[in-house]
Each structure stands twice: as C-alpha cells, then as structure tokens.
Protein backbone atom coordinates (compact mmCIF):
# COMPACT_ATOMS: atom_id res chain seq x y z
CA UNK A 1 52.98 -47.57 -113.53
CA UNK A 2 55.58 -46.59 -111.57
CA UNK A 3 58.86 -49.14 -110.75
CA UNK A 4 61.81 -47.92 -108.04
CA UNK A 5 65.42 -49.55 -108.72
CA UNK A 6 68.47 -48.94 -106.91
CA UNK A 7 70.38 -48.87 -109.92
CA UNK A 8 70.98 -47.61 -113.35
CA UNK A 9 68.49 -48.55 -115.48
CA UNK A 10 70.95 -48.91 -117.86
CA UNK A 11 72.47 -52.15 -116.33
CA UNK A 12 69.14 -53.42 -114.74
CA UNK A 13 68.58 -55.87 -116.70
CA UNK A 14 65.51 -57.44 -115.38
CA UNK A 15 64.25 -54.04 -114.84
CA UNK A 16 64.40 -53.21 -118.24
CA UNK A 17 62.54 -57.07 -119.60
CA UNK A 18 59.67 -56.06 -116.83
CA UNK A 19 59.42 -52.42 -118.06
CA UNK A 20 59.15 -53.26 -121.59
CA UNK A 21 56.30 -55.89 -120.92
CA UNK A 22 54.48 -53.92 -118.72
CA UNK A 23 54.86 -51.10 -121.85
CA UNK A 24 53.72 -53.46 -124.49
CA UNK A 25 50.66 -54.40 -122.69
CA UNK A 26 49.46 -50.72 -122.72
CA UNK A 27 51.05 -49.62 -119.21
CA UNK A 28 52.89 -46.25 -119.24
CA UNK A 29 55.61 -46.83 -117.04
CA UNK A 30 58.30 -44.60 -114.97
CA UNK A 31 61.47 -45.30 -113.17
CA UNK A 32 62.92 -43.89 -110.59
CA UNK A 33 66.84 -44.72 -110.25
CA UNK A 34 69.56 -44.57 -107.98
CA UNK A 35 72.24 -43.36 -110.03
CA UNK A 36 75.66 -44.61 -107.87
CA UNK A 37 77.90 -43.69 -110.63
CA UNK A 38 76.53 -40.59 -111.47
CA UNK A 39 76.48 -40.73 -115.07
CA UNK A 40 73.58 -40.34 -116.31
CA UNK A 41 71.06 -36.80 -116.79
CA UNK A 42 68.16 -35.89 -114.80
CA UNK A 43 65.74 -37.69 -117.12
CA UNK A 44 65.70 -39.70 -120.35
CA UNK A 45 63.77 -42.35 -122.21
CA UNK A 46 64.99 -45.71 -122.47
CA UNK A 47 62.99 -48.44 -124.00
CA UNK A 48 59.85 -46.09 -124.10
CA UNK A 49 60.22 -45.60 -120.45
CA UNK A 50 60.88 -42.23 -118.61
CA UNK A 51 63.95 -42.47 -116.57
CA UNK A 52 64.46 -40.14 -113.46
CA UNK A 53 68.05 -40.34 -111.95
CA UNK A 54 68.73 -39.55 -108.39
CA UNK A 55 72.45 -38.84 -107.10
CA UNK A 56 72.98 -38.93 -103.96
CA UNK A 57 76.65 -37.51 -103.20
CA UNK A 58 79.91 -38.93 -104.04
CA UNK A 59 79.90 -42.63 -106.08
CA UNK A 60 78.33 -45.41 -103.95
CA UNK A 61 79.16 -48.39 -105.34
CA UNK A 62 79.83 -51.61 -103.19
CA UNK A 63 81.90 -53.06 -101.82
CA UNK A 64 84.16 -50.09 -101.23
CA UNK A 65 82.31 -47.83 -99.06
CA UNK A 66 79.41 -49.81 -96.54
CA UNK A 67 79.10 -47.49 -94.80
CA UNK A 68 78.41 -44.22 -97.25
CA UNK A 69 76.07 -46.72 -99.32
CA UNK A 70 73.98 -47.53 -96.03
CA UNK A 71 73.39 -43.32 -94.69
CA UNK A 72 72.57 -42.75 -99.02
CA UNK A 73 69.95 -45.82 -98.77
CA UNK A 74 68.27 -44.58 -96.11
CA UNK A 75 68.32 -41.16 -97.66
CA UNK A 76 67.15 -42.84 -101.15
CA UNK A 77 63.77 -44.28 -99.29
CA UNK A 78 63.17 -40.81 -98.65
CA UNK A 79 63.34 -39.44 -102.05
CA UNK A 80 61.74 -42.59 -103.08
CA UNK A 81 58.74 -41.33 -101.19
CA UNK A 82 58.33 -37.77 -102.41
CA UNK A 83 58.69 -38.73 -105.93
CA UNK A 84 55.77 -40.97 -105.63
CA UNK A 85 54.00 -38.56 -103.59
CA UNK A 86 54.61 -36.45 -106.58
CA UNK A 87 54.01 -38.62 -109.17
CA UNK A 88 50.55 -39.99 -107.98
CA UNK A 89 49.49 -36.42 -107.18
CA UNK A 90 49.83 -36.05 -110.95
CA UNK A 91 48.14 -39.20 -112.01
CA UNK A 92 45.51 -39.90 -109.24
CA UNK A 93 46.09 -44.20 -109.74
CA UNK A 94 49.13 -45.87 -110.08
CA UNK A 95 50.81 -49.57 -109.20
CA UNK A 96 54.36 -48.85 -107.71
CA UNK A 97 57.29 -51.60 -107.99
CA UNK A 98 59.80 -51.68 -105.38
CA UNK A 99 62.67 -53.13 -107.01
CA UNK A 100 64.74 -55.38 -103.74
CA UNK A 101 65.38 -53.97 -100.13
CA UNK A 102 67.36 -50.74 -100.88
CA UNK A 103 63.73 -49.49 -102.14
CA UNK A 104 61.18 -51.52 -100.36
CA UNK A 105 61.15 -48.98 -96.90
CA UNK A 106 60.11 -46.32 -99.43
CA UNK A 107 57.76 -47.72 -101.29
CA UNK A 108 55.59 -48.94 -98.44
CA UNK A 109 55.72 -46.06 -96.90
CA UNK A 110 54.37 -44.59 -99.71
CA UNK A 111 51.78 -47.12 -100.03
CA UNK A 112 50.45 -46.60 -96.40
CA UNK A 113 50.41 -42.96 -97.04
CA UNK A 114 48.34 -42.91 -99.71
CA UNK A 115 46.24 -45.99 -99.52
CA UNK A 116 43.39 -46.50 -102.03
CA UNK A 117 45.01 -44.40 -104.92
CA UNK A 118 48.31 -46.84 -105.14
CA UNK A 119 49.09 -50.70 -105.52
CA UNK A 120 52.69 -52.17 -104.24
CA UNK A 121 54.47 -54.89 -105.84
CA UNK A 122 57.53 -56.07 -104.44
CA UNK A 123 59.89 -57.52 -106.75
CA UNK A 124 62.68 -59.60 -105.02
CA UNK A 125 65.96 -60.17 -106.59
CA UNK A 126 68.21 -61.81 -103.81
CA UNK A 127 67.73 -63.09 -100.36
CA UNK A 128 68.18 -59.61 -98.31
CA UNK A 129 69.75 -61.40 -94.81
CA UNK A 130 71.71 -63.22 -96.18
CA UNK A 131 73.11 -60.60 -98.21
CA UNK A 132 73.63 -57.93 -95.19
CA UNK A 133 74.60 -60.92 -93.39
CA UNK A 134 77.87 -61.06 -95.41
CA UNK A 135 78.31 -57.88 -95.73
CA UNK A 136 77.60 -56.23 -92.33
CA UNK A 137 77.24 -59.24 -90.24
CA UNK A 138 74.28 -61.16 -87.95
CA UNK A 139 72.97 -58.21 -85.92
CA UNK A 140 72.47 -56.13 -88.95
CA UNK A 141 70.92 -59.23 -91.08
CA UNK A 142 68.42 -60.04 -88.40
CA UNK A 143 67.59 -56.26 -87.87
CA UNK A 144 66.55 -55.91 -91.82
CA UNK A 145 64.82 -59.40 -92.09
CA UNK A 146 62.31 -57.95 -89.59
CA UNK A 147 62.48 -54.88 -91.48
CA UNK A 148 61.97 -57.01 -95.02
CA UNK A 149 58.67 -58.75 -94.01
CA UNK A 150 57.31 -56.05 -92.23
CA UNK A 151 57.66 -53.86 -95.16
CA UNK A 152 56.70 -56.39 -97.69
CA UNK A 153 53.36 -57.21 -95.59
CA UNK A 154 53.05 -53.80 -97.21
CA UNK A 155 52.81 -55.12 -100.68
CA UNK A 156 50.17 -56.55 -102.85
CA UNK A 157 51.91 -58.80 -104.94
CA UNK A 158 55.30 -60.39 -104.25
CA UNK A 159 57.23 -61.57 -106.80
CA UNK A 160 60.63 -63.36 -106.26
CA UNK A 161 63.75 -64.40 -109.52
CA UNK A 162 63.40 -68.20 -107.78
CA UNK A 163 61.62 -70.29 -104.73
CA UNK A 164 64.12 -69.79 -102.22
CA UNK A 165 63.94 -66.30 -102.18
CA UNK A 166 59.76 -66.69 -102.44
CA UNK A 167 59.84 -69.34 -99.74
CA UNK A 168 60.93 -66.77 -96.90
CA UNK A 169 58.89 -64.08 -98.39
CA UNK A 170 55.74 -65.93 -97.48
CA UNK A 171 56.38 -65.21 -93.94
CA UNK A 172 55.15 -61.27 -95.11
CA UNK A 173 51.49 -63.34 -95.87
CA UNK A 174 50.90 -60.35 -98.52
CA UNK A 175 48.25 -62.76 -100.94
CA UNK A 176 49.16 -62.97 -104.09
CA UNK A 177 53.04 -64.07 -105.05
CA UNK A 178 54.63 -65.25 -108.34
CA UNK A 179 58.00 -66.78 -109.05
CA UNK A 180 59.37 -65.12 -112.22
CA UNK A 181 63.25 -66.13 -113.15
CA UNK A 182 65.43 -63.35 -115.00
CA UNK A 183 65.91 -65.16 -118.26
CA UNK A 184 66.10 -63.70 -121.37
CA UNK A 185 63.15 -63.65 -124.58
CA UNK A 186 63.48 -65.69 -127.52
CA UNK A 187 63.96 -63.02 -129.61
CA UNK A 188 66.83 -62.24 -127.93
CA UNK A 189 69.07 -65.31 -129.14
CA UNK A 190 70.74 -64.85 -132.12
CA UNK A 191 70.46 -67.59 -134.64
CA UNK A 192 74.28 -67.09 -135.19
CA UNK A 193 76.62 -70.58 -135.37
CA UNK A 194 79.32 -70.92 -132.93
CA UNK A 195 81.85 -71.07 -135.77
CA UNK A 196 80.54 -67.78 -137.13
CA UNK A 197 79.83 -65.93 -133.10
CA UNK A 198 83.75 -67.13 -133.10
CA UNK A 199 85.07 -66.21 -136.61
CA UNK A 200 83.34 -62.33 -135.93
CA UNK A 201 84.41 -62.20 -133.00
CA UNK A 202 88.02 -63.21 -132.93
CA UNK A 203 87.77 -66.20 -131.00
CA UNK A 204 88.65 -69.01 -133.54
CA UNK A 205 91.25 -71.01 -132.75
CA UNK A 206 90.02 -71.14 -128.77
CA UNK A 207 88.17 -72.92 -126.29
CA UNK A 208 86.02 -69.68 -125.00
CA UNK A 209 85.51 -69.81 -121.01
CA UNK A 210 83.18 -66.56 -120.73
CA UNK A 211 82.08 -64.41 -117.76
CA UNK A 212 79.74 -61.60 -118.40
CA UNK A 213 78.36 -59.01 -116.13
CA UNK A 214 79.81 -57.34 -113.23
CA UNK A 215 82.53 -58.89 -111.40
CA UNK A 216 81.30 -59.04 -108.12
CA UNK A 217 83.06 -60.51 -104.28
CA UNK A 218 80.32 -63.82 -105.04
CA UNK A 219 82.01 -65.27 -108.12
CA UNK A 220 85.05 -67.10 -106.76
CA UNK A 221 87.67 -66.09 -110.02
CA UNK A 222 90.36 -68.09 -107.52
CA UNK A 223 88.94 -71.14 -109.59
CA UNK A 224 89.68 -69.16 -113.37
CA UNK A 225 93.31 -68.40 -111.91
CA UNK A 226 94.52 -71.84 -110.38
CA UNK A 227 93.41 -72.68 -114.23
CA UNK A 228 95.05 -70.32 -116.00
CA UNK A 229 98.35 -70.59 -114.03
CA UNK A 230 97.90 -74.69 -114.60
CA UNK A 231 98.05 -74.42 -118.36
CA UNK A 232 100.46 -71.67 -118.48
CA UNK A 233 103.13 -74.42 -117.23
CA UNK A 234 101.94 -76.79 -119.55
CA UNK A 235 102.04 -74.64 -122.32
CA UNK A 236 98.27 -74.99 -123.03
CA UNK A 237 97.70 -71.76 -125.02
CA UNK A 238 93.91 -72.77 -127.04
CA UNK A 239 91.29 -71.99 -123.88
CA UNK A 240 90.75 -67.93 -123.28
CA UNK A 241 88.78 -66.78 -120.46
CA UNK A 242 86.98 -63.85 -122.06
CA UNK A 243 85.46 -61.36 -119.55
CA UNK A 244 82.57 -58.84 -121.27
CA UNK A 245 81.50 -56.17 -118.91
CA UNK A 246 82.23 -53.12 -116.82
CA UNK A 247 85.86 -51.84 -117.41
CA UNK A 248 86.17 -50.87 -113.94
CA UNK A 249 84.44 -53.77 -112.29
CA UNK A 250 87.71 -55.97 -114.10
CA UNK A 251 90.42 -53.73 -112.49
CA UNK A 252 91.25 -55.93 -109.42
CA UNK A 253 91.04 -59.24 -111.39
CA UNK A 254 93.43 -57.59 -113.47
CA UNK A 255 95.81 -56.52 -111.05
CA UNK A 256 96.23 -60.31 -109.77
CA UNK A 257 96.29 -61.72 -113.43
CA UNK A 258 99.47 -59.21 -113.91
CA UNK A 259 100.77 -59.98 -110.19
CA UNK A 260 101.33 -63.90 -111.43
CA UNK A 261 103.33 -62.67 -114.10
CA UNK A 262 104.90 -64.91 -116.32
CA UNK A 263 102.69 -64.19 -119.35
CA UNK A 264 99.61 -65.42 -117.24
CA UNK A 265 97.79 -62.19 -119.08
CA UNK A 266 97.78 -63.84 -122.79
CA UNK A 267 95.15 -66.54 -121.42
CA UNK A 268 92.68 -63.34 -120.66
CA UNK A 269 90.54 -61.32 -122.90
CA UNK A 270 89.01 -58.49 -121.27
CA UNK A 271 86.31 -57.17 -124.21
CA UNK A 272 84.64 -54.20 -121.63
CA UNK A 273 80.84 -53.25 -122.12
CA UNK A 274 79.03 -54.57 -124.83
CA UNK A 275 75.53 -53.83 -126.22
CA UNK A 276 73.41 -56.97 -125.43
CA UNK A 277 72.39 -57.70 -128.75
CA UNK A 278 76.61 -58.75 -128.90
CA UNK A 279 76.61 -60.28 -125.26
CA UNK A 280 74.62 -62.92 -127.10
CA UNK A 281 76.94 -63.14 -129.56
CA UNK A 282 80.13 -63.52 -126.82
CA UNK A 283 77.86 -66.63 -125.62
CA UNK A 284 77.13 -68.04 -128.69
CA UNK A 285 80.97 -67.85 -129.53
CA UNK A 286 81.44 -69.64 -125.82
CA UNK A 287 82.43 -73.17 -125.31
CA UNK A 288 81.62 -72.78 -121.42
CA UNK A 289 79.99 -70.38 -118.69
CA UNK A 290 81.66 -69.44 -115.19
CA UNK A 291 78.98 -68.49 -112.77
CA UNK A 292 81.02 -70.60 -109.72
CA UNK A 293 79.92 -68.70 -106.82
CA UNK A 294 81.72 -68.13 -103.92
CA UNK A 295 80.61 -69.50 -100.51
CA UNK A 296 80.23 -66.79 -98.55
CA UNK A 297 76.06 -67.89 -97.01
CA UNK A 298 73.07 -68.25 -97.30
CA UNK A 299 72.84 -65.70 -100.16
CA UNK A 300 75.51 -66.93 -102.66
CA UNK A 301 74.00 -70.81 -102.17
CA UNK A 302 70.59 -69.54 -103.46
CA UNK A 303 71.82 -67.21 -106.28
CA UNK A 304 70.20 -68.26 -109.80
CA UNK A 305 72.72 -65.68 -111.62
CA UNK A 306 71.17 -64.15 -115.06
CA UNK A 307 74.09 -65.71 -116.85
CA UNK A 308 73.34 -69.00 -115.90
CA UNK A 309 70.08 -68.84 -117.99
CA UNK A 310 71.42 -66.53 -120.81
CA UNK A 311 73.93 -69.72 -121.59
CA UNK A 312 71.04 -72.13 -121.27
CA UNK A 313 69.41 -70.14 -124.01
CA UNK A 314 72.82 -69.64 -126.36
CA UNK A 315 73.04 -73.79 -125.93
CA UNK A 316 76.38 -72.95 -123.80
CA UNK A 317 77.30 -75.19 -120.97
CA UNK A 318 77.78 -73.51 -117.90
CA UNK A 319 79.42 -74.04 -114.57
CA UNK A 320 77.75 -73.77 -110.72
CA UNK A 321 79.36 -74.78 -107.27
CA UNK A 322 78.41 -77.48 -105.88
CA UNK A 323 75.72 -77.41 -102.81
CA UNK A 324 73.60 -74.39 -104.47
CA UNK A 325 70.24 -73.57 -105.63
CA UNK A 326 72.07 -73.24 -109.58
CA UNK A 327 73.30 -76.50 -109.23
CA UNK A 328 70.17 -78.44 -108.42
CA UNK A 329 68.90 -76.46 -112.04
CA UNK A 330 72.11 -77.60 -113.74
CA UNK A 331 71.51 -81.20 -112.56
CA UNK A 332 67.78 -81.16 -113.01
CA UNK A 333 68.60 -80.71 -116.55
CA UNK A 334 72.29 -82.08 -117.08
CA UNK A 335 73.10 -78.74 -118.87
CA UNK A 336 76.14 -78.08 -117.39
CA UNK A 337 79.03 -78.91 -114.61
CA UNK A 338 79.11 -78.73 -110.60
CA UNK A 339 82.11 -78.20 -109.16
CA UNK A 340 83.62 -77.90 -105.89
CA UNK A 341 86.76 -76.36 -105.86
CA UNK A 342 89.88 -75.27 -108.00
CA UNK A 343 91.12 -79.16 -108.88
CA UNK A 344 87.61 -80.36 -109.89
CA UNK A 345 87.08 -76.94 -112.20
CA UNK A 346 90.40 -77.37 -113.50
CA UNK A 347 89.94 -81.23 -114.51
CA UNK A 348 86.15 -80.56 -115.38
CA UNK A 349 87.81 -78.10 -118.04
CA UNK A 350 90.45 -79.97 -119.72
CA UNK A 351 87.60 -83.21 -119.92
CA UNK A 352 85.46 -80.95 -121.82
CA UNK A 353 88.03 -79.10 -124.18
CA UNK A 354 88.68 -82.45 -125.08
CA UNK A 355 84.94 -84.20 -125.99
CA UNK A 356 82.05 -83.56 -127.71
CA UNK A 357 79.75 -83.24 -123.99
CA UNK A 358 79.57 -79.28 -124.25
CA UNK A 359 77.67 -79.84 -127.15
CA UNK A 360 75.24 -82.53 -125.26
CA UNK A 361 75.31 -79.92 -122.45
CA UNK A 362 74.44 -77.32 -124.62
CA UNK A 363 71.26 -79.11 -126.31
CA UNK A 364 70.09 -79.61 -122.78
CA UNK A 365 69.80 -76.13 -121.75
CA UNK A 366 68.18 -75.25 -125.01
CA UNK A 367 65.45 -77.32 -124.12
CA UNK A 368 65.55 -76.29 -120.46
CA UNK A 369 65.48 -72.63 -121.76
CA UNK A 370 62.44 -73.35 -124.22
CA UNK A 371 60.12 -75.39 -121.71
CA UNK A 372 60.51 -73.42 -118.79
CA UNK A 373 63.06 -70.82 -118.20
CA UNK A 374 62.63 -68.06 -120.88
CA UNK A 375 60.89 -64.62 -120.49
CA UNK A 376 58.08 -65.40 -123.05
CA UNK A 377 56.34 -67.82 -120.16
CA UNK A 378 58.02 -65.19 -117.49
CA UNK A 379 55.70 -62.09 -119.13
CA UNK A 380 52.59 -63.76 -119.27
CA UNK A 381 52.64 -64.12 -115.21
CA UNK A 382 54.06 -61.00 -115.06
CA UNK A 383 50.92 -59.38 -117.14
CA UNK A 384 48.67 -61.60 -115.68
CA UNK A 385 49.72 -59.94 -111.87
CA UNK A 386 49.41 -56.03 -113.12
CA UNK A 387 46.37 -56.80 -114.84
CA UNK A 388 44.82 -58.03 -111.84
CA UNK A 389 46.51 -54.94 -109.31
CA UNK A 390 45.48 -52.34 -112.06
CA UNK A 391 41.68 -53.96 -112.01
CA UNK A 392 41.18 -53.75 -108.28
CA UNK A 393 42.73 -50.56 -108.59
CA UNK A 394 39.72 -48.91 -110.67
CA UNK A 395 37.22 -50.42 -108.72
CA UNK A 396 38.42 -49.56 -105.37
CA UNK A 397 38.38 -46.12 -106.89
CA UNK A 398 35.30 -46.10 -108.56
CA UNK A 399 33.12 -47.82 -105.26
C-alpha cells in the first residue's frame, strides 16, 4: 500500500486515520511526503507506517510564495513517479493513494505506466478549481479542472471528505466512488467533563471560543476581532478566544491583535501545537467552535473543516457562515450557529454566554457525531474499497 500526500505526515490528519486503518486491516502501508518545512529526516515510522520525506528547495508553504510552490509541484509529480516506480519494482503489487491535486498528475502517471501491477485511488480533500481559482485566478482554475478529471479518469476508486466535492468528481466516470468525511474515532474523545478539560487546563473562570488547526486566508478572524474589540469597551473580560496550533501560522493574527492595542491581547490565548490526545481536551474545555469561513468561492462555501466534526464529537457547539455546505450540516442537526457577518457573530456570542443552548447544541452534535459522522462508520467503507482494489489486484495478476 502505498499513499502520496503533499504534506507532513505529521499534520495530515486524515492521512494518518486512513493509514492506520488500512494498517490494522493487515495492509503494510508507505508514505511518500512533501516536506514544505523541511523538518523532518529522510525516513521514519509514524503510526507503524514508513515515512519518506521529500524537500524540494527552500520552504514552500502558501500563501507566501505561488509561484515557487507551483514550479516545486510540478517537480513533486515527478519524484512522485520514480518513487513508485521504485517502490513497485520492489514489491511487484501495490494500490497507490493520491492524496488531492498536488499528487494526482503523479500518481496516474504512474498508474498508466505500469498498468496491471498497480491500483489508483484518488482521495479528494477540497474542490481543486475552486481552490486555484482563488488563488491564481479563472484561466488557471479551468486549466487544472481539465487536468483534475482527466487525471482522476486515471483512478480506480474515488473517494471525496463530502458530496460536493464527489458530485464534480463524477464527471472523471472512474466506477467505484465513496464519500468518507474526516471525523475523528470514538476512541479519540476523552470522557473528560468540561469543568475538569477547564480546571486542567486553565480555562475556569471563561467562556472558551476555540480555533484549532492552521490559521489559514479561509477562516475570516475579522469576525473574532470586531468581538474582541466589542467587549474590550464594555469591559467584558470572562470569554477567551483560545487558538491551539502552529506557532507560526498565529504570527499575523497576532500582529493585528497587538496593532488594536489597548489591552485587546488579554482576550487571546495562543496555546501553540498540541499533541491530539490534548486538542481533545482544548475542545472539551470549549464553550464554542469558530470555523466561520471566509467567502472567497466556490471552495470556501463547500469546505466541511475537520474542526467542525471534532466539536460535534467533544459535544461543543460550533459556528459556520451562512450560505455553505457546513451550515446546511449545522442546521440539519441544530448543533451549532450560522452566521453572516461580524454583528450577527458578535450577538450570536453574547446570547449564548448567557443561556444554557450550548449545552442543547452540544447534545446535538453528539448524536450527529455517533449516527453518522465518526470514523468508526468512515473505516468500514474505507476497508471495504481496498479490500475490493487489493482483490482484483491478485487476480488480474494471477489470470
């Protein structure tokens, strides 16, 4: 088994859940990852899976530097190639997972190339044009939505993290497709009470706002700092916005947080990384979720962010924009607040600091998270997928 990410494997989260199914079932899986950051060696294991990190030059990490990122890609699909080339030669079978568009070109051309000996799944994390769309404008989205479904005709198994993304995938006609969300395991959840997640982890005597994950140009903070700046002036000092993630991915929503001055800073906690075993313990300490996306496209209205269902599982409330893919969820199942705009976050806020709803809220996406949106029912379809591939695989090379 052999998966291609364009990331650290470190911080892939849905990477990692697939890997270690695909591991417990018997599979003996490899990554191949783009290392951006260049941190990490040459190989290691990670949850009994052997990493191989590629750098590619100086850091490429978005949005800084378009251009760079776009020449490494298209070097990436390259090395993405020989490495399979390499890897197959080794193993004679394997079923190859092209993790989004920055490895897709790659991967199928390493499925043409060697034909019977390889299955492709392509595992699809965010709608592609409208992605490049926003960041490099029409032309270039148009140019790699050709390049998408002719690359993904490619594959033979699609899977997609919701059914927007699926629904324009089934232009590639590739057979067999399966909607799989990136939502956490039960195990996962830590049967911790708020009062205690709070008590451990500082958080007391507040009304815990949380953002986890890297701070990226889709969330619209705007929202968190009309808020913050509101109950500054009326000396509302018991609701923390607590940011857990990247150090480095906080630095400009620091910066403006300092520019407003006036002691805006002592409404924000910024805790840095955290293992994930205490990410669920920053949600269960939580009172409400910000995953408010900007609207920047078609992209950001069909995000269904990670850390929408992590607070579903933690019984945490979250927030979504209005008009999006993550609000008809949040509706569906009345486990958390739309909003559109900075007034309506700002008076959604105060109304539940002051009632009992986030608990209601809360309840909600508990049940949301056991009936349908936990990984549990998300590895069984997963399994069920590989098992088939890895079947047709023997055959083929048995006939």
């Amino acid at each position: 088994m052999l998966e291609v990410v364009a990331n650290a494997f470190t911080t892939a989260t849905r990477v990692r859940r697939e890997a270690r199914s695909l591991v417990s079932e018997g599979f003996e899986v490899q990554t191949l990852c783009w290392d951006r950051q260049g941190r990490h060696p040459n190989t290691e294991t990670m949850d009994d899976c052997l990493v191989h990190n590629v750098r590619l030059g100086r850091t490429t990490a978005l949005p800084s530097s378009k251009l760079y990122y776009a020449i490494a890609a298209v070097v990436f699909q390259v090395a993405i190639l020989l490495w399979v080339v390499r890897q197959v030669k080794k193993q004679g079978l394997a079923i190859l997972t092209a993790h989004d568009f920055n490895t897709l070109l790659g991967c199928a051309a390493a499925r043409m190339l060697l034909n019977h000996r390889v299955r492709m799944v392509y595992d699809c994390h965010e709608l592609t044009p409208g992605l490049y769309e926003e960041w490099y404008g029409p032309m270039v989205s148009a140019i790699v939505a050709r390049l998408e479904l002719a690359a993904g005709s490619r594959a033979d198994a699609i899977i997609s993290v919701n059914e927007a993304i699926a629904d324009f995938l089934q232009q590639t006609k590739s057979g067999r497709s399966a909607v799989i969300y990136n939502c956490p395991a039960m195990a996962e959840i830590p049967m911790t009470s708020a009062a205690e997640a709070k008590k451990r982890l500082g958080l007391s005597d507040y009304f815990v706002v949380l953002f986890s994950g890297w701070v990226r140009q889709d969330y619209d903070f705007s929202l968190i700092l009309h808020a913050a700046n509101y109950l500054k002036r009326h000396n509302v000092s018991d609701i923390k916005f607590v940011f857990v993630g990247p150090p480095e991915a906080t630095t400009v929503l620091k910066t403006d947080v300092a520019s407003e001055g006036d002691g805006l800073d002592t409404l924000f906690d910024f805790r840095g990384w955290v293992t994930n075993e205490d990410l669920f313990l920053y949600y269960a300490a939580s009172d409400l979720c910000f995953a408010v996306t900007r609207d920047l496209g078609r992209s950001t209205r069909v995000l269904t962010p990670t850390k929408m269902f992590e607070s579903m599982a933690c019984g945490v409330p979250v927030a979504v924009r209005k008009g999006t893919l993550a609000a008809q969820i949040v509706r569906s199942w009345n486990c958390g607040v739309v909003v559109d705009g900075k007034q309506m976050f700002l008076t959604e806020l105060l109304r539940l600091r002051q009632t009992s709803e986030p608990n209601a809220l809360g309840r909600a996406g508990q049940k949301a998270f056991r009936e349908v949106f936990n990984w549990d029912l998300m590895a069984g379809k997963l399994l069920d997928l590989y098992n088939q591939l890895y079947c047709e695989l023997l055959r083929e090379a048995r006939a």
